[in-house]
C-alpha atoms as a PDB file:
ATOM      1  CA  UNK A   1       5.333  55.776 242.428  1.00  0.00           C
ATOM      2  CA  UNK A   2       8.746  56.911 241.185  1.00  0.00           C
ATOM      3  CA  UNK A   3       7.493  59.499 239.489  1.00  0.00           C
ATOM      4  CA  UNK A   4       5.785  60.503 242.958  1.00  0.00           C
ATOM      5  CA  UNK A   5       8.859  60.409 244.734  1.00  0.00           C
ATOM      6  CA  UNK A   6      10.821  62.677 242.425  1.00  0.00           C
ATOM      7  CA  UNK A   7      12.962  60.415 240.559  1.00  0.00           C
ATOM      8  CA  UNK A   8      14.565  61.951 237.782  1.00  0.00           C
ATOM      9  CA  UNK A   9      14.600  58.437 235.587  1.00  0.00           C
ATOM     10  CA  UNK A  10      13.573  54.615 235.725  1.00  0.00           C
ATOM     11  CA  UNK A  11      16.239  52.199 235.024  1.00  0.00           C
ATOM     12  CA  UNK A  12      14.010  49.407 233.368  1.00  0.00           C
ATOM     13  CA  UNK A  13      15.940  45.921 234.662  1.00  0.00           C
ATOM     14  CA  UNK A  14      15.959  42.374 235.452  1.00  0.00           C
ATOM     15  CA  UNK A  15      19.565  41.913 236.165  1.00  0.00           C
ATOM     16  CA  UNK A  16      19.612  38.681 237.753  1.00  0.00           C
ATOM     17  CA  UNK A  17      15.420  37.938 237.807  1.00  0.00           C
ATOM     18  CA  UNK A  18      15.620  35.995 234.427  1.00  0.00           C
ATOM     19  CA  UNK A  19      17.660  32.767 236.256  1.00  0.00           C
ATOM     20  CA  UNK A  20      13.556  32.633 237.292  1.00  0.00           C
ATOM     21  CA  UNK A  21      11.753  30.834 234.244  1.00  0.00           C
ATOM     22  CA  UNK A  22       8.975  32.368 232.346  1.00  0.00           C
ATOM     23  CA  UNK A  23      10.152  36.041 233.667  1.00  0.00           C
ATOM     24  CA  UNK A  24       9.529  39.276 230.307  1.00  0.00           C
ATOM     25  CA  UNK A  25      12.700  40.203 228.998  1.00  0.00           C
ATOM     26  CA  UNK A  26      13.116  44.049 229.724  1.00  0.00           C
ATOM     27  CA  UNK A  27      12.360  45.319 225.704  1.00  0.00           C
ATOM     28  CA  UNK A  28       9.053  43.041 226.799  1.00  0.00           C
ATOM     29  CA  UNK A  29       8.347  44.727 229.675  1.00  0.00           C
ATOM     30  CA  UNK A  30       8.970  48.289 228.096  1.00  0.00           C
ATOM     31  CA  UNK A  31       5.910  49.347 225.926  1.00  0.00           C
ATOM     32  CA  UNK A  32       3.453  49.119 229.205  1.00  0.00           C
ATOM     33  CA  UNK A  33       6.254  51.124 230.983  1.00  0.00           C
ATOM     34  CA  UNK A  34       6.503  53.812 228.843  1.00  0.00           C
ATOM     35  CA  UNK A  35       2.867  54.301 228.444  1.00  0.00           C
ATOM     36  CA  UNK A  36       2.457  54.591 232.472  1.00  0.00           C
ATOM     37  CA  UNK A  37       5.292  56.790 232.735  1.00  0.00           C
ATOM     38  CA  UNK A  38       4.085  59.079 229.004  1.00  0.00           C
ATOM     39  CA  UNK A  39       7.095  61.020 229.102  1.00  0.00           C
ATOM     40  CA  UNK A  40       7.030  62.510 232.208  1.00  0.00           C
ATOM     41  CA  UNK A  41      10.678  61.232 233.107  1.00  0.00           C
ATOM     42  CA  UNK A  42      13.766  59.383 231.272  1.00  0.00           C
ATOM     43  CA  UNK A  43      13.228  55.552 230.816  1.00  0.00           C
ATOM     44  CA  UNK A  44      16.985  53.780 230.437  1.00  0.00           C
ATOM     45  CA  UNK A  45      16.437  50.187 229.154  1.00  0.00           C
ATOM     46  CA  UNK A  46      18.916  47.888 231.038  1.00  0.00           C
ATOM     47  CA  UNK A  47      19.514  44.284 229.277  1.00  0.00           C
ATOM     48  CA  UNK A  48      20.372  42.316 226.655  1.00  0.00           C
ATOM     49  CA  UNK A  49      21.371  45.535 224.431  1.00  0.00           C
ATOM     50  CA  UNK A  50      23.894  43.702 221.697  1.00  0.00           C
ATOM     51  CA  UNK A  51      23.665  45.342 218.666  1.00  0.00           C
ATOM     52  CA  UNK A  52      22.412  48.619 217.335  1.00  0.00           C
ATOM     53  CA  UNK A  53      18.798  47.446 216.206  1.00  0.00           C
ATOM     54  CA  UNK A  54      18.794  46.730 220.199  1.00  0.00           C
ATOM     55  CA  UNK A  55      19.120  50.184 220.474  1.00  0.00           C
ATOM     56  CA  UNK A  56      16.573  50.938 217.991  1.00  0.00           C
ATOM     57  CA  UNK A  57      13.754  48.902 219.274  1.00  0.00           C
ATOM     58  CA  UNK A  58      14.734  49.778 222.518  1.00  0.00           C
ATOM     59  CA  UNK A  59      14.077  53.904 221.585  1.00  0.00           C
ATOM     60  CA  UNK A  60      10.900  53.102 219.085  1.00  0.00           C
ATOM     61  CA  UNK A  61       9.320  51.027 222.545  1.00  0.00           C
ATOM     62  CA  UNK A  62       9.670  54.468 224.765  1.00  0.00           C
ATOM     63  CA  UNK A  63      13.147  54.113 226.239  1.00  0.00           C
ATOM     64  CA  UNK A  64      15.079  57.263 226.184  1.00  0.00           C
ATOM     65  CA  UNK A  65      18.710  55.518 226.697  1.00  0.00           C
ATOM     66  CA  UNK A  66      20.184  51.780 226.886  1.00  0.00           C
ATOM     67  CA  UNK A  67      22.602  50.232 229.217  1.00  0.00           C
ATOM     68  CA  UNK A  68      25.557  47.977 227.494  1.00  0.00           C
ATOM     69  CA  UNK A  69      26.517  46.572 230.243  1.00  0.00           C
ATOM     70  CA  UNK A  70      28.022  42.953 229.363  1.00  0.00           C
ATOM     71  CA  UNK A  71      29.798  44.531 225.955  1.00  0.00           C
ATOM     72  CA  UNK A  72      31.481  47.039 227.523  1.00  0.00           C
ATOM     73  CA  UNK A  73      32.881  44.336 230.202  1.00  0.00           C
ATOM     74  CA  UNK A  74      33.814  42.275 227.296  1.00  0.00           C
ATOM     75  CA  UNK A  75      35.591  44.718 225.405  1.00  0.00           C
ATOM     76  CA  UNK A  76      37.464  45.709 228.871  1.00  0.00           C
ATOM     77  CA  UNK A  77      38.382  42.367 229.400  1.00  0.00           C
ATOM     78  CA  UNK A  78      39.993  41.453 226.129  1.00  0.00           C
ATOM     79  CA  UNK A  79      40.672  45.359 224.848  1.00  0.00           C
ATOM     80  CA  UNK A  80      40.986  47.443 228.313  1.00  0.00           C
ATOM     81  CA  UNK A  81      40.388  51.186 227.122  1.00  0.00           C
ATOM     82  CA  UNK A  82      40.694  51.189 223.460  1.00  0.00           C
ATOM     83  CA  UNK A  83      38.843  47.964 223.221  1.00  0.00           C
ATOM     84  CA  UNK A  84      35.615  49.326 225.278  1.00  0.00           C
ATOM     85  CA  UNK A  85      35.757  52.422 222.614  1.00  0.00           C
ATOM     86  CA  UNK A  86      35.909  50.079 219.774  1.00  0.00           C
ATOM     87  CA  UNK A  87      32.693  48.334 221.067  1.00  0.00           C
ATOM     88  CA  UNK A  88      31.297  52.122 221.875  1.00  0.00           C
ATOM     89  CA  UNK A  89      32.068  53.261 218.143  1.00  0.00           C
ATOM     90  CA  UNK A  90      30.780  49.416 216.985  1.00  0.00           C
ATOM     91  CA  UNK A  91      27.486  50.095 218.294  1.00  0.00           C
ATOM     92  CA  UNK A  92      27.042  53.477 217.297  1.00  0.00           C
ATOM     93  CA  UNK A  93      27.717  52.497 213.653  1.00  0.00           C
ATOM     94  CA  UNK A  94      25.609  50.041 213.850  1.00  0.00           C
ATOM     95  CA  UNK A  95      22.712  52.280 215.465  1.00  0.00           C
ATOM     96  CA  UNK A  96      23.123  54.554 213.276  1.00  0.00           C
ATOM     97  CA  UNK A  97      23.140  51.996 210.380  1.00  0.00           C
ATOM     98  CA  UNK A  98      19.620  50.729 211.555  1.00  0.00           C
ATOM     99  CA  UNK A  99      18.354  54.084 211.883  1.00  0.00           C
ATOM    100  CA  UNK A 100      19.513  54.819 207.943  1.00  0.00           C
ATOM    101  CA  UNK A 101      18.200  51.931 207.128  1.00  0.00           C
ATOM    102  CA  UNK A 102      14.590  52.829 208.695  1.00  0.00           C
ATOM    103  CA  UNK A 103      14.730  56.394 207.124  1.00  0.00           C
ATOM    104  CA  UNK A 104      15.353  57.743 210.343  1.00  0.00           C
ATOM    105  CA  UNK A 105      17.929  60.973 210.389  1.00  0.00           C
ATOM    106  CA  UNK A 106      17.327  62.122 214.139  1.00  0.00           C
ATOM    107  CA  UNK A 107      16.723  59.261 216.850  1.00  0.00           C
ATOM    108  CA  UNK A 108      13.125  61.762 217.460  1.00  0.00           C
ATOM    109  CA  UNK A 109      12.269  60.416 214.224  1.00  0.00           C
ATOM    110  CA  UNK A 110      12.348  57.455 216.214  1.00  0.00           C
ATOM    111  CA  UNK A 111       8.859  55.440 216.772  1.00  0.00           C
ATOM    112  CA  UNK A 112       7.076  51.849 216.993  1.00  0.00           C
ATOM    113  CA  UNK A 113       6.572  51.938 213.020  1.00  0.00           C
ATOM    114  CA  UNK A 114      10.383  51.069 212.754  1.00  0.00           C
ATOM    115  CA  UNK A 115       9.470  47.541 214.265  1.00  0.00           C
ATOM    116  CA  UNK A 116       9.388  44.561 212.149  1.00  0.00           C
END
């Protein structure tokens, strides 16, 4: 229906629907996402994005980009600025550590064999 409508992405989120028990976590809930939406439009995971294998899995289950929301409030909190581009240039590293560590040199190289 998005897609009907002319959205230009789908934000894939639960923020605030997992205080309800037994609700998919949003990298859950991505695979049957992607496949409905087969690359038609931009899928941005929101949720639970910590660490650069996050971001990984995230990419290799059909999302396009990832939200970071709680680290980069963390890092604003204790760091302001400089601290939320620490956490930025954390996560990259750490993306792009996962990725060498996969055999992956361009995030297109990106895709559901990297899961473990």
């Amino acid at each position: 229906m998005a897609i009907g409508t002319g959205a230009d992405a789908i934000v894939v989120s639960n923020h605030g629907s997992r205080n309800l028990d037994t609700l998919p976590a949003t990298i859950d809930a991505l695979p049957a996402i992607a496949e409905r939406v087969a690359g038609r439009i931009p899928i941005i995971l929101d949720g639970g994005v910590r660490r650069g294998t996050d971001v990984l899995k995230a990419i290799a289950l059909g999302a396009s980009a990832v939200m970071i929301g709680r680290p980069y409030v963390y890092a604003l909190a204790t760091g302001g600025a400089e601290g939320v581009a620490h956490c930025v240039n954390l996560l990259r590293r750490d993306f792009e550590m996962a990725m060498a560590l996969t055999g992956r040199a361009r995030i297109g190289e990106i895709d559901r064999s990297v899961i473990w």
